[in-house]
C-alpha atoms as a PDB file:
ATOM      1  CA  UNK A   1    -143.056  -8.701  -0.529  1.00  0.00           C
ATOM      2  CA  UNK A   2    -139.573  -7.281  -0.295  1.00  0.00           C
ATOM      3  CA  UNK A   3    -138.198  -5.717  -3.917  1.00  0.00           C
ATOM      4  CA  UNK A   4    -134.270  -6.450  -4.101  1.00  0.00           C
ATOM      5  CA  UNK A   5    -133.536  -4.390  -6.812  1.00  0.00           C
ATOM      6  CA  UNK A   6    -135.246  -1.297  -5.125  1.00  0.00           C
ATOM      7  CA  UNK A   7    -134.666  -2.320  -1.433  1.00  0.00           C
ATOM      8  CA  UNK A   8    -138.296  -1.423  -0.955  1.00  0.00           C
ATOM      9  CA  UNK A   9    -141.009  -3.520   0.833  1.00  0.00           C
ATOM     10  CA  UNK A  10    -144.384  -3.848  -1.381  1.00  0.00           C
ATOM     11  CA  UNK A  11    -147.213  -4.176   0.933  1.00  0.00           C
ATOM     12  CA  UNK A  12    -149.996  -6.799  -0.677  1.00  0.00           C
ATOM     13  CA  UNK A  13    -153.411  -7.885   0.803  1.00  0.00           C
ATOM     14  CA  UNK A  14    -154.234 -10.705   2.802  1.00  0.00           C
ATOM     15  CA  UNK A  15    -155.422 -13.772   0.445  1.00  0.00           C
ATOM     16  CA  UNK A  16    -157.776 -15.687   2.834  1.00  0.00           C
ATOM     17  CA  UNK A  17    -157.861 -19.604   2.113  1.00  0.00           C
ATOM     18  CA  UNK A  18    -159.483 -22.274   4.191  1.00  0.00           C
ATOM     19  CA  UNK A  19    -156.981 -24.089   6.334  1.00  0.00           C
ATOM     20  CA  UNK A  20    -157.933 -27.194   4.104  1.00  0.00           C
ATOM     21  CA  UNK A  21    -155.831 -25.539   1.055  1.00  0.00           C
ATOM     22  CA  UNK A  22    -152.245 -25.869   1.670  1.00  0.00           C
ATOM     23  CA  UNK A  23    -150.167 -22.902  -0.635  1.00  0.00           C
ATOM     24  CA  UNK A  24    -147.759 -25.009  -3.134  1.00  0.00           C
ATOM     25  CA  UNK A  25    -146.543 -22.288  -5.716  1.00  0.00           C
ATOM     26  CA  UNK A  26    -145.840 -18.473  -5.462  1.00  0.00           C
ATOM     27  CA  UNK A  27    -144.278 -16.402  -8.169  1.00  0.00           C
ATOM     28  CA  UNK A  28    -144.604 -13.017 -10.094  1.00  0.00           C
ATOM     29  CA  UNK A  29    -144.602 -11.858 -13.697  1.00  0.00           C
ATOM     30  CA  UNK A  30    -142.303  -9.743 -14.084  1.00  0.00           C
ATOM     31  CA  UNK A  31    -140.061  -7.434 -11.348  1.00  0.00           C
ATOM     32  CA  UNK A  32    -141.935  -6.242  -8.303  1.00  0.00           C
ATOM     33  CA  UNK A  33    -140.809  -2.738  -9.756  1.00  0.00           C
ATOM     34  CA  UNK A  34    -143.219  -3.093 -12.398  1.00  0.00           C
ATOM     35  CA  UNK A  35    -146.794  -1.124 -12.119  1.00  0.00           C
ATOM     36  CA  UNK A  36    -148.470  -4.352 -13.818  1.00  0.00           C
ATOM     37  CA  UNK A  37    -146.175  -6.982 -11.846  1.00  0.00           C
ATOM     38  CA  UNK A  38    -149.383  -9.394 -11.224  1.00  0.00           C
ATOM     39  CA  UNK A  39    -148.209 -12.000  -8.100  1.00  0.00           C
ATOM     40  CA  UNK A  40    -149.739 -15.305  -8.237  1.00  0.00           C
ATOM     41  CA  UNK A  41    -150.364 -18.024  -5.292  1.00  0.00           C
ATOM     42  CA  UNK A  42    -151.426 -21.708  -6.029  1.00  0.00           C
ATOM     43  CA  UNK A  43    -153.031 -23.701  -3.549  1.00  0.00           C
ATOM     44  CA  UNK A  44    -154.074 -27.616  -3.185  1.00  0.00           C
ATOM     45  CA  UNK A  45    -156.669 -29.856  -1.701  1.00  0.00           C
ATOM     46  CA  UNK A  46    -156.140 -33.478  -1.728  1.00  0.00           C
ATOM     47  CA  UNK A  47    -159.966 -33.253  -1.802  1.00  0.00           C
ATOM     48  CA  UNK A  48    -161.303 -30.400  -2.734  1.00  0.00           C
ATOM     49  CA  UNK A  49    -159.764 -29.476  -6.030  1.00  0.00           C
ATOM     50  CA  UNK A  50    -156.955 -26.163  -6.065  1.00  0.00           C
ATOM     51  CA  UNK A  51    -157.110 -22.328  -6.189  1.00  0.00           C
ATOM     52  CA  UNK A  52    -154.812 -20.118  -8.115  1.00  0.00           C
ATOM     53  CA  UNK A  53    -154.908 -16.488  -7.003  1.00  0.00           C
ATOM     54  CA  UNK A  54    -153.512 -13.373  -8.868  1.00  0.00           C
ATOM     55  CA  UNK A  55    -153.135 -10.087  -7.601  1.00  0.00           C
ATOM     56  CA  UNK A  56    -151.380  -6.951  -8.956  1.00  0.00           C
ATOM     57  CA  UNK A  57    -149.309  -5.031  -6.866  1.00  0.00           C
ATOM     58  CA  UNK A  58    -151.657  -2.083  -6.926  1.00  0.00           C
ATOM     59  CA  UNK A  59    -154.927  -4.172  -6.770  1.00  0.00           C
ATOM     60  CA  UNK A  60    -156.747  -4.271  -3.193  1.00  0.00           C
ATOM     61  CA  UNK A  61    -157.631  -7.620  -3.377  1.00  0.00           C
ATOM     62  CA  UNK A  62    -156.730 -10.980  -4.706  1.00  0.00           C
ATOM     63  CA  UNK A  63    -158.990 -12.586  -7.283  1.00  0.00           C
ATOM     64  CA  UNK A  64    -159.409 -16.228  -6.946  1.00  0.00           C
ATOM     65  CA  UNK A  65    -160.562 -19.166  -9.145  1.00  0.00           C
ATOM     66  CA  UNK A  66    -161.574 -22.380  -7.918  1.00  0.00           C
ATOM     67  CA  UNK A  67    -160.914 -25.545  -9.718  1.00  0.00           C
ATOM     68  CA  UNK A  68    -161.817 -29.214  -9.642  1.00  0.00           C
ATOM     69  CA  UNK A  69    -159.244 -32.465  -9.940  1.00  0.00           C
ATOM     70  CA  UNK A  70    -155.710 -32.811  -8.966  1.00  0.00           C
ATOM     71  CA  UNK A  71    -152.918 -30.950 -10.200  1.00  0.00           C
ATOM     72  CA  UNK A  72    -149.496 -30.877  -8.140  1.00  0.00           C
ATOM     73  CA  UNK A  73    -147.800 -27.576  -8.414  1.00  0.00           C
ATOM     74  CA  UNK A  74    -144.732 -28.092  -6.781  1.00  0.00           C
ATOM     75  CA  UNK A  75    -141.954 -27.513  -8.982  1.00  0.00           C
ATOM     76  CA  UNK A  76    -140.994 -24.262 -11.081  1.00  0.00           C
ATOM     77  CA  UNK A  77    -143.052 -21.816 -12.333  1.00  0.00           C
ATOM     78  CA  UNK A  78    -143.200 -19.828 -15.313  1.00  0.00           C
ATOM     79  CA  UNK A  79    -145.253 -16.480 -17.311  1.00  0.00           C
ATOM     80  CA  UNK A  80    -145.103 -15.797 -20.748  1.00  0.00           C
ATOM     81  CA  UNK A  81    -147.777 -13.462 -22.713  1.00  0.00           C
ATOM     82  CA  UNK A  82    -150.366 -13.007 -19.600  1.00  0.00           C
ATOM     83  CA  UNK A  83    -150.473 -16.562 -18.449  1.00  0.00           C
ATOM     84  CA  UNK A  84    -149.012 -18.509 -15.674  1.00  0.00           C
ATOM     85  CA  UNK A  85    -147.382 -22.199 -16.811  1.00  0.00           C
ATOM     86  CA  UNK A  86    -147.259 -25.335 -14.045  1.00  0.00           C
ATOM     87  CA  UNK A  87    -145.540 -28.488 -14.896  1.00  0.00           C
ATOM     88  CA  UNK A  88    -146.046 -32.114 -12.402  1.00  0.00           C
ATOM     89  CA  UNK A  89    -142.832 -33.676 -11.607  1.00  0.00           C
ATOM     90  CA  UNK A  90    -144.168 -36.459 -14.128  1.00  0.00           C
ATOM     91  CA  UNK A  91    -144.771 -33.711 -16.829  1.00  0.00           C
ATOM     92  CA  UNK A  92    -147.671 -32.699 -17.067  1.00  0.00           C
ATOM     93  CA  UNK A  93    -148.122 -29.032 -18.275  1.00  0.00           C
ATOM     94  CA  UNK A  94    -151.169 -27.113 -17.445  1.00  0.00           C
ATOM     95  CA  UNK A  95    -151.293 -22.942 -17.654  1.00  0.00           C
ATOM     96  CA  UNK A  96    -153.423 -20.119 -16.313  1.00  0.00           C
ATOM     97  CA  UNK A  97    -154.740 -17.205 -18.310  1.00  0.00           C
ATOM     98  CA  UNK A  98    -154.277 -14.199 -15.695  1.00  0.00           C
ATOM     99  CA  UNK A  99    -157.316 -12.170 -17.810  1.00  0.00           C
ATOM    100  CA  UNK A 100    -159.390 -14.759 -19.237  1.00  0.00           C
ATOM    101  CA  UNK A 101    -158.932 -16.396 -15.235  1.00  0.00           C
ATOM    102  CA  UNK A 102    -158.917 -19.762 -17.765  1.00  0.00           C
ATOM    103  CA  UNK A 103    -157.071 -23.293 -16.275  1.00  0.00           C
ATOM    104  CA  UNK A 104    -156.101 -25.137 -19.187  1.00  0.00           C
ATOM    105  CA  UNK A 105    -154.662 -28.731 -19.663  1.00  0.00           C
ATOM    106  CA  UNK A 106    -151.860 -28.595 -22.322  1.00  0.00           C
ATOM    107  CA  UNK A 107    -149.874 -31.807 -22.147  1.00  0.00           C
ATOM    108  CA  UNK A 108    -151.537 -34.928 -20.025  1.00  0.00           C
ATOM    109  CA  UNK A 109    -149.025 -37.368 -20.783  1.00  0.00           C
ATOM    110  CA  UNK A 110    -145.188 -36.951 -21.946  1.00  0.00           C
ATOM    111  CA  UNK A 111    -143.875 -39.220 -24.339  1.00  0.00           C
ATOM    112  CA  UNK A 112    -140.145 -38.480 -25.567  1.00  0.00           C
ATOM    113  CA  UNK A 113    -138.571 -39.194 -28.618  1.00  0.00           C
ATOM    114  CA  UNK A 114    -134.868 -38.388 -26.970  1.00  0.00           C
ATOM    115  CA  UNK A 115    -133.358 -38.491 -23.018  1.00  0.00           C
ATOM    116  CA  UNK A 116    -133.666 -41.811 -21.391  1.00  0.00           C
ATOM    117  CA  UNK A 117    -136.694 -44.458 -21.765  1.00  0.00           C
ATOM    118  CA  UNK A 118    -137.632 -43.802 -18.433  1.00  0.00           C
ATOM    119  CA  UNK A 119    -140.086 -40.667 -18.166  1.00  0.00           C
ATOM    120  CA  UNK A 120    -140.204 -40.016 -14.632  1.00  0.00           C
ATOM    121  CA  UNK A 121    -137.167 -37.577 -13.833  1.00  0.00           C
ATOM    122  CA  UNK A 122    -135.608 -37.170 -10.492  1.00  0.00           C
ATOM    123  CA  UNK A 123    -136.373 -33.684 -10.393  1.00  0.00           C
ATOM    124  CA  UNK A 124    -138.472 -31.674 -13.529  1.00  0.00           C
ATOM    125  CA  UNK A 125    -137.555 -27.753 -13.839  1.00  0.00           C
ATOM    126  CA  UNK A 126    -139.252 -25.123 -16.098  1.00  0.00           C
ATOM    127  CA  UNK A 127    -138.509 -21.606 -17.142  1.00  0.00           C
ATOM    128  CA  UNK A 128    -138.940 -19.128 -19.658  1.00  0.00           C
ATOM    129  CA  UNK A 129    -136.180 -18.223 -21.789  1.00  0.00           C
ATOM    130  CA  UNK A 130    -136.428 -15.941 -24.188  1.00  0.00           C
ATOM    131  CA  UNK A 131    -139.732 -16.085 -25.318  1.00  0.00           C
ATOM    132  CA  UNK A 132    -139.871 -20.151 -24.918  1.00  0.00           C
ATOM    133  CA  UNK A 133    -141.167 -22.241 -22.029  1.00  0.00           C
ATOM    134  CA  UNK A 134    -138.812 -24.600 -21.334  1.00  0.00           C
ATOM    135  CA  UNK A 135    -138.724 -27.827 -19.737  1.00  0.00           C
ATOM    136  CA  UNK A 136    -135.198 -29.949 -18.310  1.00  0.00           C
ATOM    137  CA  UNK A 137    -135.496 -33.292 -16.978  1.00  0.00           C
ATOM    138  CA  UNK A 138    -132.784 -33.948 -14.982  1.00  0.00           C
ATOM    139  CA  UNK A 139    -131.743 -37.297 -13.774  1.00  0.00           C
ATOM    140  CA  UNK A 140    -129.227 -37.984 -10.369  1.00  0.00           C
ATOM    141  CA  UNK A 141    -127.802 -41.266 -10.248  1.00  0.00           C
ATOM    142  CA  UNK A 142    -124.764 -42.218  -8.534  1.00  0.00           C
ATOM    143  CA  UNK A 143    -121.707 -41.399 -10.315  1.00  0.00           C
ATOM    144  CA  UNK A 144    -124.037 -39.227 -12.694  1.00  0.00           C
ATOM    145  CA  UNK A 145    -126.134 -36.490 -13.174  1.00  0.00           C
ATOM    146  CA  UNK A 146    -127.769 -35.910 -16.298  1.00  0.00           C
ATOM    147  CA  UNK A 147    -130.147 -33.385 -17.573  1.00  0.00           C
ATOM    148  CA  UNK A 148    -132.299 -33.041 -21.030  1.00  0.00           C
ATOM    149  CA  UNK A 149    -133.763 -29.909 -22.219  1.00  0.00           C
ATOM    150  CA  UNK A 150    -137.109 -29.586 -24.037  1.00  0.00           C
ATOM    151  CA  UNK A 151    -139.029 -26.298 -25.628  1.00  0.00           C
ATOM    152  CA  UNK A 152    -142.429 -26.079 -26.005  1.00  0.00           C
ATOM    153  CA  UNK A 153    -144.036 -26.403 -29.397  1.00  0.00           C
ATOM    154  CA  UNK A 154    -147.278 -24.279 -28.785  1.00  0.00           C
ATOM    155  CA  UNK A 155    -148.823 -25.057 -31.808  1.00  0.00           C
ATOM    156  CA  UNK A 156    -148.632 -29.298 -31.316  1.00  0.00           C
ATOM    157  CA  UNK A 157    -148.546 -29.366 -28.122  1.00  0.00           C
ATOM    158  CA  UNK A 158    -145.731 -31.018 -27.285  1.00  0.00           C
ATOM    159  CA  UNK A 159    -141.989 -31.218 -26.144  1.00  0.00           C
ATOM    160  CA  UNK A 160    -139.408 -31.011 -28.787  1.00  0.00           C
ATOM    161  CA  UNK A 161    -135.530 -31.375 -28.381  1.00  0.00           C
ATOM    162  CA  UNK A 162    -133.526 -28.530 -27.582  1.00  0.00           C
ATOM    163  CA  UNK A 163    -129.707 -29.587 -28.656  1.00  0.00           C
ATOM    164  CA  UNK A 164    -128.136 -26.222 -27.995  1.00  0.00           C
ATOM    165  CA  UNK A 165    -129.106 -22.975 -25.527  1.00  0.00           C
ATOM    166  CA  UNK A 166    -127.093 -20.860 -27.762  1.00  0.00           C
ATOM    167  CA  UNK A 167    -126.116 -17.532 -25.336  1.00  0.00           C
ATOM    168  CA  UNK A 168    -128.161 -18.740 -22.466  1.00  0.00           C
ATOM    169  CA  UNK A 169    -127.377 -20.269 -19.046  1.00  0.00           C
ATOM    170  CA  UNK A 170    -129.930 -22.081 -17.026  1.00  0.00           C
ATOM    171  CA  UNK A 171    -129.841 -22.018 -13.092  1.00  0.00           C
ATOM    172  CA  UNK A 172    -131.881 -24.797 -11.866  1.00  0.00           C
ATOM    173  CA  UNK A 173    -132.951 -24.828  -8.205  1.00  0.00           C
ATOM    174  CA  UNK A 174    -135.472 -26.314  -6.017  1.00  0.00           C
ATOM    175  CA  UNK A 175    -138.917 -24.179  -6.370  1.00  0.00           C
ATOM    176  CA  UNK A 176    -137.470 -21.578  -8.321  1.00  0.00           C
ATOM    177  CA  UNK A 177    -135.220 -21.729 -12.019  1.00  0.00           C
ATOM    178  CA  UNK A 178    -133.550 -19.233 -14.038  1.00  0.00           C
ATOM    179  CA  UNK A 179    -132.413 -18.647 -17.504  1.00  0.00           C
ATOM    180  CA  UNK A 180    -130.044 -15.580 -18.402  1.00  0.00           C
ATOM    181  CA  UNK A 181    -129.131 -14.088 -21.698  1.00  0.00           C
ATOM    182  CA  UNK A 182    -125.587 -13.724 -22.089  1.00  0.00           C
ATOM    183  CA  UNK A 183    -123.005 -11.853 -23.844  1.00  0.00           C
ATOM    184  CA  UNK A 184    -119.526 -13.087 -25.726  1.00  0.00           C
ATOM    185  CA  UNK A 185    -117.690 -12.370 -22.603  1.00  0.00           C
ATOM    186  CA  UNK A 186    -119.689 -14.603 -20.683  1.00  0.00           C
ATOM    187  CA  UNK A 187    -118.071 -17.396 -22.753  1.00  0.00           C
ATOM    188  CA  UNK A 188    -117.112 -19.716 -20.030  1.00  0.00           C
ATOM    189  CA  UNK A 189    -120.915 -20.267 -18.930  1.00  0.00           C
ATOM    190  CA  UNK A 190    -122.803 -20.048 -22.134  1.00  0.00           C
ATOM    191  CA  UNK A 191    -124.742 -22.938 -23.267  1.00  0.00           C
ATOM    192  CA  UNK A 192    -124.515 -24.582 -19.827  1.00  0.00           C
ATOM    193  CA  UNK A 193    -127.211 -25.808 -17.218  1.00  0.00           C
ATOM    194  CA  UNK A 194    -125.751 -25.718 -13.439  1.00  0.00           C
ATOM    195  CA  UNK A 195    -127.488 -26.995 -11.131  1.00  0.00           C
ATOM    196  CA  UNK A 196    -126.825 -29.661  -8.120  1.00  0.00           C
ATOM    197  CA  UNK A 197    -126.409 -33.135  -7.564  1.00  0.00           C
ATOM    198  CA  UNK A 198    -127.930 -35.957  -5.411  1.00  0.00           C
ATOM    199  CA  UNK A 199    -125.677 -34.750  -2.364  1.00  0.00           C
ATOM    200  CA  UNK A 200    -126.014 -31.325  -3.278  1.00  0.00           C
ATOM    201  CA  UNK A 201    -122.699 -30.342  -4.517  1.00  0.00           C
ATOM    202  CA  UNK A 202    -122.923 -27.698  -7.871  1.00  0.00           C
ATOM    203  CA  UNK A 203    -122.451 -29.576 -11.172  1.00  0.00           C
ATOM    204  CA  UNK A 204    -122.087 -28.048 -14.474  1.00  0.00           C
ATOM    205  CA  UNK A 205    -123.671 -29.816 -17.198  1.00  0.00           C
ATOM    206  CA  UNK A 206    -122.979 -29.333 -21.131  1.00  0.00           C
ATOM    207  CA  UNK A 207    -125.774 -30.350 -24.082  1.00  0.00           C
ATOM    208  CA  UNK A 208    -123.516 -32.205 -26.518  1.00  0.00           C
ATOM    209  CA  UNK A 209    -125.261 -33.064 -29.841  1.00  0.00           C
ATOM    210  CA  UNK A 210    -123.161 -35.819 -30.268  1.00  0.00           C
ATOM    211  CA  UNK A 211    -123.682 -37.430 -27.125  1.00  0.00           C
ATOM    212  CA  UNK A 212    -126.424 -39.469 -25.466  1.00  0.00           C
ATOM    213  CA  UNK A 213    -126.135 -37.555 -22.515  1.00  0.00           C
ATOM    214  CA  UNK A 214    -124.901 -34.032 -21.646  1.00  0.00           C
ATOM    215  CA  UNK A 215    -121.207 -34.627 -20.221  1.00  0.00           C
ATOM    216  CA  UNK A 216    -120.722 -33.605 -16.200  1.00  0.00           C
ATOM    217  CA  UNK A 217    -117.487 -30.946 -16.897  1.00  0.00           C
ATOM    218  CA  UNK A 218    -116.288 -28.942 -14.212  1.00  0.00           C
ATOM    219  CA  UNK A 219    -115.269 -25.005 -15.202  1.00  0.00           C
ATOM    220  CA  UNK A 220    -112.578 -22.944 -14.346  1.00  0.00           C
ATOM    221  CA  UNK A 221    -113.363 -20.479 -11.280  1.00  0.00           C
ATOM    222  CA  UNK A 222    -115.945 -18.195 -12.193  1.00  0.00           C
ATOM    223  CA  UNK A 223    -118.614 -15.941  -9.683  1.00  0.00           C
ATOM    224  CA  UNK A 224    -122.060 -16.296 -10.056  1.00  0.00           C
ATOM    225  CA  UNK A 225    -124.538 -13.575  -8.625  1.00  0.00           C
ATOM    226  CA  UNK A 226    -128.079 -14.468  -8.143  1.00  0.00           C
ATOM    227  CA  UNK A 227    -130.295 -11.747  -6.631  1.00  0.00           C
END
């Protein structure tokens, strides 16, 4: 695994899967810099159930758990507080407790009291921000792209409106999304999701209270760095 802030390689060991597991999801908790940066793989069986494995960089093996059922890992990724979250493109939310080595089901079914009636997105991102999981359902239609953002409410279990990111971007991508933290001088891209449309041309999107959907609003030149 290659460390881009360090421009070191970290060396990990070989997970060994049957060939009847096919890897859907990779990601890490926190920079590969980190001592306790713990790397997680999640693979699938159409038959067989799915295995999430976790290994920390120093570790000289990966630990594995075997599950039963169906889960489809194949969007984003997030960790908060020692445990791995997995949402299906249809919403359900499921997480992994790295120490307890603990699957749990947190959301089967989304129902929505804002966004569109429809509940199947085009595409269904997830990241942590700032202590929050949270969940955008974005929607690409011709002429229109649309995207709704939901935070997890731990406690109920379930998805409650977000109507404002405050100082945060989100960077939505295909396998991997990103929310930063910003500062007053990064003005022109706070409170804004970017992300791309159905032909895969950037689009900016704004959360407007007073609208029914965020408004597609292209900014003035700006750089964006992603590492």
């Amino acid at each position: 695994m290659y460390n881009p802030f360090t421009g070191e390689t970290i060396s990990l060991p070989l997970l060994r899967l049957s060939m009847k597991y096919t890897v859907e999801a990779f990601s890490i908790s926190s920079a590969p810099s980190s001592s306790d940066c713990t790397c997680m793989v999640f693979a699938n069986s159409s038959y067989r159930g799915f295995v999430v494995g976790t290994c920390r960089v120093s570790d000289k093996e990966w630990s594995k758990c075997e599950f039963s059922g169906n889960f489809d890992a194949g969007m984003d990724v997030a960790y908060l507080k020692g445990a791995f979250y997995f949402v299906e493109r249809e919403g359900r939310l499921a997480n992994f407790n790295v120490a307890q080595r603990q699957w749990n089901v947190l959301i089967n079914i989304l129902k929505f009291d804002h966004g569109p009636s429809r509940d199947v997105a085009s595409t269904t991102h997830m990241v942590e921000s700032e202590g929050e999981i949270l969940l955008i359902r974005q929607y690409n239609e011709i002429g229109e792209v649309a995207a709704f953002v939901s935070r997890l409410a731990f406690g109920k279990k379930t998805w409650v409106e977000v109507k404002s990111l405050g100082n945060r971007a989100l960077f939505l991508g295909r396998g991997t999304s990103l929310s930063l933290s910003l500062t007053a001088k990064d003005e022109e891209i706070t409170d804004k999701i970017f992300t791309t449309n159905f032909q895969g041309v950037l689009t900016v999107l704004e959360i407007d209270i007073h609208k029914e959907r965020p408004l597609q609003k292209s900014p003035s030149p700006f750089s964006i760095y992603i590492i």
